[in-house]
Protein backbone atom coordinates (compact mmCIF):
# COMPACT_ATOMS: atom_id res chain seq x y z
CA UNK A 1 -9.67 -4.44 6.59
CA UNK A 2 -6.02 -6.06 7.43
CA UNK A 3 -3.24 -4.27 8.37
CA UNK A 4 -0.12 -5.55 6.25
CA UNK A 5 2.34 -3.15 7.62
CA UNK A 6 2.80 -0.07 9.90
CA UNK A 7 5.44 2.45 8.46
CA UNK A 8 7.33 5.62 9.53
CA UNK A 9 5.30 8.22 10.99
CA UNK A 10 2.37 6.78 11.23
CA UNK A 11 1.49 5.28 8.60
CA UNK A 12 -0.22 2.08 7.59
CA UNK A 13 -0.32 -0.40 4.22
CA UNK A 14 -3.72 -2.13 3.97
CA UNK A 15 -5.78 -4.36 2.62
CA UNK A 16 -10.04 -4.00 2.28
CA UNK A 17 -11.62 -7.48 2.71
CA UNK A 18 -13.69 -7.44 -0.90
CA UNK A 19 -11.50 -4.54 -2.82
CA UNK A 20 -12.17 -4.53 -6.43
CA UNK A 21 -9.21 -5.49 -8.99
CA UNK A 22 -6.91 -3.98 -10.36
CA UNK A 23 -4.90 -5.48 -7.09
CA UNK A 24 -3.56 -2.63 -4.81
CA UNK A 25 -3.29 -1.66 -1.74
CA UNK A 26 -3.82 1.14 0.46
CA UNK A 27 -1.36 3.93 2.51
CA UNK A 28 -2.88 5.34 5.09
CA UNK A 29 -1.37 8.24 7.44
CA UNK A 30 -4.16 9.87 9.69
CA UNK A 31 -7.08 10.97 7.52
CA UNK A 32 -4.79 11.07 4.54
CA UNK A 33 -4.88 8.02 2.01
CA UNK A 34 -3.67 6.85 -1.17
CA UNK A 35 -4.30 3.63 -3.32
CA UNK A 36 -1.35 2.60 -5.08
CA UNK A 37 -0.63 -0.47 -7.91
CA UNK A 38 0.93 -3.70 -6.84
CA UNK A 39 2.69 -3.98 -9.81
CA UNK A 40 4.41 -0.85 -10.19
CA UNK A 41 4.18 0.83 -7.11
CA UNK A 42 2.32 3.98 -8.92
CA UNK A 43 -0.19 6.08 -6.86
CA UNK A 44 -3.75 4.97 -8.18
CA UNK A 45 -5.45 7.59 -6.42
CA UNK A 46 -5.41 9.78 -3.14
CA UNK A 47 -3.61 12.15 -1.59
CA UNK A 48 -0.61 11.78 0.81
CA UNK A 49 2.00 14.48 2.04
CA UNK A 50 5.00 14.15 0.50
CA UNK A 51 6.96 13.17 3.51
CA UNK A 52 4.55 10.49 3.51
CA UNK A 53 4.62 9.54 0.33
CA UNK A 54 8.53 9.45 0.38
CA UNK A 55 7.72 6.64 3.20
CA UNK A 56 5.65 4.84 1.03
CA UNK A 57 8.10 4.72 -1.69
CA UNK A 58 10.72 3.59 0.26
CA UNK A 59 9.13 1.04 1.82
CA UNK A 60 7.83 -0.71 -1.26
CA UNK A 61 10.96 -0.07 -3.42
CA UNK A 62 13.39 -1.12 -0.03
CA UNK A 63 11.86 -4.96 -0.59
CA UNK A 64 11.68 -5.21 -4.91
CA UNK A 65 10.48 -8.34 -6.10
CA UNK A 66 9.69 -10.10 -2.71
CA UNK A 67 7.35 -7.22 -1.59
CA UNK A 68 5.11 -7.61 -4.95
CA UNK A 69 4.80 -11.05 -4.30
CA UNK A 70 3.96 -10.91 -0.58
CA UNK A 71 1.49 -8.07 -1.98
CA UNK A 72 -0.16 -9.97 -4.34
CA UNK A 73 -0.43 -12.92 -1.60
CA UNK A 74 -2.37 -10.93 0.46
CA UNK A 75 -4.54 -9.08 -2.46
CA UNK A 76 -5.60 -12.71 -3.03
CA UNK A 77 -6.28 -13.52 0.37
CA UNK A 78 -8.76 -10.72 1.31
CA UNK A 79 -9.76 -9.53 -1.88
């Protein structure tokens, strides 16, 4: 697992060394988590607070394009 970011209260974006495609990463804030799309930025699956998913969504829509490329960079790299 690689950490790609640490957000707001908590919270962590990761990455799980073999993940299966579609690429996506994970938000993680204590023993909740969620899997969201690259691409879109649309929960996959999980469960997250909504404080904490207001984090998440902030944080991926606060860097647009550049943050699905970085994403996608690192999908590649440990999936």
């Amino acid at each position: 697992m690689a950490v790609y970011a640490r957000l707001r209260r908590g919270g962590r974006i990761v990455f799980r060394t073999g993940d299966h495609p579609p690429p996506h990463f994970h938000a993680e804030f204590g023993d909740d988590e969620a899997t969201f799309y690259i691409r879109t930025g649309e929960l996959k699956e999980g469960h997250l607070p909504r404080q904490d998913l207001r984090v998440v969504n902030r944080w991926y829509r606060s860097h647009a394009d550049a943050t699905v490329d970085r994403l996608m960079e690192a999908w590649n790299e440990y999936a």
